[in-house]
N, C-alpha and C. Protein backbone atom coordinates (compact mmCIF):
# COMPACT_ATOMS: atom_id res chain seq x y z
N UNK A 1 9.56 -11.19 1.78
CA UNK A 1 9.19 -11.66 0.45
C UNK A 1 7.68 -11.85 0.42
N UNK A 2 6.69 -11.27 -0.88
CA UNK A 2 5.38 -11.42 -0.80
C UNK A 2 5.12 -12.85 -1.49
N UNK A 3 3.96 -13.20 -0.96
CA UNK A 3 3.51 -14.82 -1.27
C UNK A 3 3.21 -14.42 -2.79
N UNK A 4 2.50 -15.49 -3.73
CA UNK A 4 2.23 -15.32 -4.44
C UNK A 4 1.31 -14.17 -4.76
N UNK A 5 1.30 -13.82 -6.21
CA UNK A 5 0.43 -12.22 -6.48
C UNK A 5 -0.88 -13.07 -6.62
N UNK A 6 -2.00 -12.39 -5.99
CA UNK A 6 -3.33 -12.46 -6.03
C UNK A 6 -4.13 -12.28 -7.42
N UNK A 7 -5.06 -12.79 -7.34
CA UNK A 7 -5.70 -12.91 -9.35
C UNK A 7 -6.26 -12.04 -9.68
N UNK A 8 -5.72 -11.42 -10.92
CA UNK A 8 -5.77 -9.74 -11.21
C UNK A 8 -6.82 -9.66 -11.57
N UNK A 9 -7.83 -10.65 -11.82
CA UNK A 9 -9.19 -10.39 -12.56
C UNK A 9 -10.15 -9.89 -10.89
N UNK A 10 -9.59 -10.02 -9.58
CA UNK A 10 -10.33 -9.70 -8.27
C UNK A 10 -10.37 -8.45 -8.02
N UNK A 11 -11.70 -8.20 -7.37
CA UNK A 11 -11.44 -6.50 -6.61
C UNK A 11 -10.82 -6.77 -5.44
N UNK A 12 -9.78 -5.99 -5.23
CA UNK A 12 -9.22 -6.32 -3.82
C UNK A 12 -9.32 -4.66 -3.15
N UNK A 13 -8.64 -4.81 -2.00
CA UNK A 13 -8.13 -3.66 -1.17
C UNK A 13 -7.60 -2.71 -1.52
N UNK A 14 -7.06 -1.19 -0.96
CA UNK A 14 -6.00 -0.99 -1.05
C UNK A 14 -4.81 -1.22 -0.12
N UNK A 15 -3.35 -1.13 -1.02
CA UNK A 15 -2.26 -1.65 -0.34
C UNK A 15 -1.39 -0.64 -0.52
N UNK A 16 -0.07 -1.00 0.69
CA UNK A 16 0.99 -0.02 0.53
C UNK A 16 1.92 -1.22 0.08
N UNK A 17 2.88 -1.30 -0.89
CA UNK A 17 4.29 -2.30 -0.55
C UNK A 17 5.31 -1.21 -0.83
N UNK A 18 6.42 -1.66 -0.12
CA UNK A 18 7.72 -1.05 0.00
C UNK A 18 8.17 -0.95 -1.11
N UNK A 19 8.57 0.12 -1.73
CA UNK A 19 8.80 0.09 -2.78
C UNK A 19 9.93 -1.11 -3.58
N UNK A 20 11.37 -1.59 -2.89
CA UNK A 20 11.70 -2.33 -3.80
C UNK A 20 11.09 -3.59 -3.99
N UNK A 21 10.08 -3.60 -3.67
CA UNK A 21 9.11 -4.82 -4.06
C UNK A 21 7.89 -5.12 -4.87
N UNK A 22 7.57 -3.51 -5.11
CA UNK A 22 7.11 -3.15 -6.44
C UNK A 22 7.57 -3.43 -7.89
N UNK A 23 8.66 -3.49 -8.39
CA UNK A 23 9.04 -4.28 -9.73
C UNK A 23 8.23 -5.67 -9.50
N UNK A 24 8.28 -6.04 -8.66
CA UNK A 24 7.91 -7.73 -8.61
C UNK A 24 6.59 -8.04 -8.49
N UNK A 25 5.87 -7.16 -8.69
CA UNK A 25 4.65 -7.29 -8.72
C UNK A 25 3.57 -6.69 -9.91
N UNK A 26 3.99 -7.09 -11.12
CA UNK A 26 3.18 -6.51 -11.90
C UNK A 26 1.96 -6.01 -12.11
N UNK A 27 1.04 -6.68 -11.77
CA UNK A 27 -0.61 -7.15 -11.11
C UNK A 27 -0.40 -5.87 -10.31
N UNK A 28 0.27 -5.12 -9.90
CA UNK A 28 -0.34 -3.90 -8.81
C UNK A 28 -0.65 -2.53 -9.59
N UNK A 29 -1.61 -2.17 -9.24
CA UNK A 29 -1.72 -0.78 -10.32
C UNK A 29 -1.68 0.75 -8.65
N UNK A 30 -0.49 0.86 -9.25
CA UNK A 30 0.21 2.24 -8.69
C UNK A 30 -0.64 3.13 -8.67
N UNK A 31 -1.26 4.17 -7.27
CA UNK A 31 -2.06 5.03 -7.22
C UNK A 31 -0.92 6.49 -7.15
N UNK A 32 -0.33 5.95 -5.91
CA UNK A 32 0.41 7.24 -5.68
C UNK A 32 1.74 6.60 -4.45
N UNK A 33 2.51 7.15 -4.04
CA UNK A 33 3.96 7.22 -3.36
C UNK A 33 3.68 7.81 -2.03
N UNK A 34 3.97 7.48 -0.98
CA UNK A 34 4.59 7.76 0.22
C UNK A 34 5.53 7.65 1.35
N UNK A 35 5.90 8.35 2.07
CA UNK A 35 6.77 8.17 2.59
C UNK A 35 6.67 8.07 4.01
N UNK A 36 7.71 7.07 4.46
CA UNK A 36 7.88 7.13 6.32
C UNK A 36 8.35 8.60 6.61
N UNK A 37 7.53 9.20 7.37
CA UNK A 37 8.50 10.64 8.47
C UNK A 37 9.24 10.30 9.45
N UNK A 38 9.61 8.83 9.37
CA UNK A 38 10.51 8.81 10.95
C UNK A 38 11.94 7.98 10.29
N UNK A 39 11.53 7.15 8.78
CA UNK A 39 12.71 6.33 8.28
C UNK A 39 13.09 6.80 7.02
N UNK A 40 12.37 7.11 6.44
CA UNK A 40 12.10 7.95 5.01
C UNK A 40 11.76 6.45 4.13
N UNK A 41 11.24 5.28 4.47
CA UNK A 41 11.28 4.28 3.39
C UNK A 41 9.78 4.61 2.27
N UNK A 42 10.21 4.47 1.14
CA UNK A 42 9.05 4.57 0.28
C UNK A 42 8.15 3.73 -0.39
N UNK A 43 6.71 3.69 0.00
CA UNK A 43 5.86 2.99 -0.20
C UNK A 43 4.95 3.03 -1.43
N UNK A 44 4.54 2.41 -2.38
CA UNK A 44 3.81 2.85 -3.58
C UNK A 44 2.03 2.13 -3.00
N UNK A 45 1.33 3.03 -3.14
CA UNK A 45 0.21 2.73 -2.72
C UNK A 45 -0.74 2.60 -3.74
N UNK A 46 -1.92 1.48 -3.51
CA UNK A 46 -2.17 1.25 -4.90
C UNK A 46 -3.22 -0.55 -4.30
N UNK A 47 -3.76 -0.80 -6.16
CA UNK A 47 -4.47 -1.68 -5.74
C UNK A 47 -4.06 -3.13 -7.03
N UNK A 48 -4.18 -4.43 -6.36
CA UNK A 48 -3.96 -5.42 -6.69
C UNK A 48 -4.77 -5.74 -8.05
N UNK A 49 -5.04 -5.72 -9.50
CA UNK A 49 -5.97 -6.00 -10.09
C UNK A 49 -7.15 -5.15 -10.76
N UNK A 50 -7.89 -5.12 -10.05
CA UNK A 50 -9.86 -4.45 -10.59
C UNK A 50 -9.54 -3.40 -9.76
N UNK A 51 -9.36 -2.06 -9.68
CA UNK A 51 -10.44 -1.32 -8.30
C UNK A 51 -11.59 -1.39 -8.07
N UNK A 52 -11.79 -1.26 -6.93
CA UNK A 52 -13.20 -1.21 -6.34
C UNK A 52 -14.30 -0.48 -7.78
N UNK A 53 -14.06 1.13 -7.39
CA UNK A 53 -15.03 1.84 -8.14
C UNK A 53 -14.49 3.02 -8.47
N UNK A 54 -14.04 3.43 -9.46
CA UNK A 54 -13.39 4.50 -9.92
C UNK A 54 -13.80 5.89 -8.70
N UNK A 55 -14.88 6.41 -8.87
CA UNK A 55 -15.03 7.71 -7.73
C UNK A 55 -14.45 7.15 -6.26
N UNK A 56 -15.64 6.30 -5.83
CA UNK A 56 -14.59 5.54 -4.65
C UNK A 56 -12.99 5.76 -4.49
N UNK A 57 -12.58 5.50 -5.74
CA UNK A 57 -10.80 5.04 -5.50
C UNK A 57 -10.45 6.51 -5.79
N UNK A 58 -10.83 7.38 -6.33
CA UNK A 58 -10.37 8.95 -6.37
C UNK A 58 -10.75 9.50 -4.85
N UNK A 59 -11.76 8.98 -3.83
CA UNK A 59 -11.74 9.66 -2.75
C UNK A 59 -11.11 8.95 -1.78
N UNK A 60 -10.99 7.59 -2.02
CA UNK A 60 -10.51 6.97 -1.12
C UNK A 60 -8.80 7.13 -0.87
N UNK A 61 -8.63 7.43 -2.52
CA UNK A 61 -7.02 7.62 -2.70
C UNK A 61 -6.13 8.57 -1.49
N UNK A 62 -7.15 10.18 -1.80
CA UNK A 62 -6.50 10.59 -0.64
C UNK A 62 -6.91 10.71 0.86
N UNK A 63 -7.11 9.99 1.54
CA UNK A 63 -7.42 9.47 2.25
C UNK A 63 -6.10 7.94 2.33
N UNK A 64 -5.75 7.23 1.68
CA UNK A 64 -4.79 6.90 1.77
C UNK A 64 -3.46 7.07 2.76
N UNK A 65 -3.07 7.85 1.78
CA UNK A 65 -1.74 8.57 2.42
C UNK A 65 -1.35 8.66 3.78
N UNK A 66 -2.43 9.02 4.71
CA UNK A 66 -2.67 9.18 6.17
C UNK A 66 -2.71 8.48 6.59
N UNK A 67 -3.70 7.16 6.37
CA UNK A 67 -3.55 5.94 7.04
C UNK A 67 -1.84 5.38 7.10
N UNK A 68 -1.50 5.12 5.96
CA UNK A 68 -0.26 4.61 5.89
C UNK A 68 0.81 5.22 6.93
N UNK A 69 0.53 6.71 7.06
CA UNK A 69 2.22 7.22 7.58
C UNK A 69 1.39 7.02 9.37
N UNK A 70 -0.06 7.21 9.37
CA UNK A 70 -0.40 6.21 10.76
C UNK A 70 -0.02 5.14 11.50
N UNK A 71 -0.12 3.77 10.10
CA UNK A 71 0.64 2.54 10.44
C UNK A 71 2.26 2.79 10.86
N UNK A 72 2.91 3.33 9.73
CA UNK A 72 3.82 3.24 9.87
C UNK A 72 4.82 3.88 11.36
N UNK A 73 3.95 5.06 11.72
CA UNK A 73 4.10 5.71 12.94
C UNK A 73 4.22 5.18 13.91
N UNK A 74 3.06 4.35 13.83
CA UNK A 74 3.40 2.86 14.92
C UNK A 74 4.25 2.06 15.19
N UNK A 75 4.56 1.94 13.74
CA UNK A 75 5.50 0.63 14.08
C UNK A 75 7.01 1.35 15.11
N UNK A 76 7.17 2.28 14.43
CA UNK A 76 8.51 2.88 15.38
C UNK A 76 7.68 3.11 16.52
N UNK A 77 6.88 3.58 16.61
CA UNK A 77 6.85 3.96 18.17
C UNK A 77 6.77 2.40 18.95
N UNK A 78 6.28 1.39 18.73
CA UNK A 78 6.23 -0.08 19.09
C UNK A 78 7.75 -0.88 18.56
N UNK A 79 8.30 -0.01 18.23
CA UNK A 79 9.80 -0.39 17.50
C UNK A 79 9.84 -1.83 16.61
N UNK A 80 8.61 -1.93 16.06
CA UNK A 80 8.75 -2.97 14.64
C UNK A 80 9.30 -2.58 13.91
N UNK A 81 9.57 -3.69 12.80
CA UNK A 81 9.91 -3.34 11.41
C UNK A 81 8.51 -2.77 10.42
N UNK A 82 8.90 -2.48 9.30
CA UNK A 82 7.73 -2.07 8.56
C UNK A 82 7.03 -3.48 7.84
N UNK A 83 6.48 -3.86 7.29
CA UNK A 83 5.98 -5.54 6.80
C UNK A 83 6.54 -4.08 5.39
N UNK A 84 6.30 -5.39 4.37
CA UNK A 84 7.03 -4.97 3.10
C UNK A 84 5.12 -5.00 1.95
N UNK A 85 4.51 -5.22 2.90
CA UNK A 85 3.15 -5.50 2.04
C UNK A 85 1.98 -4.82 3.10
N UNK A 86 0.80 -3.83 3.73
CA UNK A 86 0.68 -3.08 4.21
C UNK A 86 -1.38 -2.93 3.51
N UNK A 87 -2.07 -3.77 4.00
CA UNK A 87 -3.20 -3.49 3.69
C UNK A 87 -3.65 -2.22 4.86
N UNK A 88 -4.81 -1.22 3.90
CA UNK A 88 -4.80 0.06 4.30
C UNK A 88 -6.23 0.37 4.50
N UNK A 89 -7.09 -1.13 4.01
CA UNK A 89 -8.79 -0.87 4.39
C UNK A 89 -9.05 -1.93 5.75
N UNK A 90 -8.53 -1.26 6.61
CA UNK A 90 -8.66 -2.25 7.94
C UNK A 90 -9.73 -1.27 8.31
């Protein structure tokens, strides 16, 4: 379960959340969808509020995608679970 939603008037990060946890978060503005290659769970990737900077977030977007199925790669190979919330500017 995610803590409270963060204040939409902030620039924040980008994030992955699991998708059925996306309805519950209105405040998130949806970039694009991905997927686990090892579980198939689907992630909506995207940012909390303000984006950063429009060009920024068009290059950073794809660039995205990779990081995520990175994390997520991990976690099976370290045999975690996936977290249901997934910051992606580490």
């Amino acid at each position: 379960m995610l803590a409270n939603q963060p204040n939409t008037n902030a620039v924040t990060n980008a994030i992955a959340i699991y998708d059925r946890d996306l309805l519950k978060n209105s405040a998130f503005q949806l970039e694009t969808f991905e997927l686990c290659t090892m579980c198939g769970a689907r992630f909506g990737i995207g940012y909390f509020g303000e984006s950063k900077d429009d060009v920024k977030v068009a290059e950073e977007i794809q660039e995205l995608p990779q990081r995520l199925i990175e994390i997520l790669a991990n976690d099976h190979l370290h045999e975690r679970q996936h977290k249901c919330l997934i910051e992606l500017d580490q």
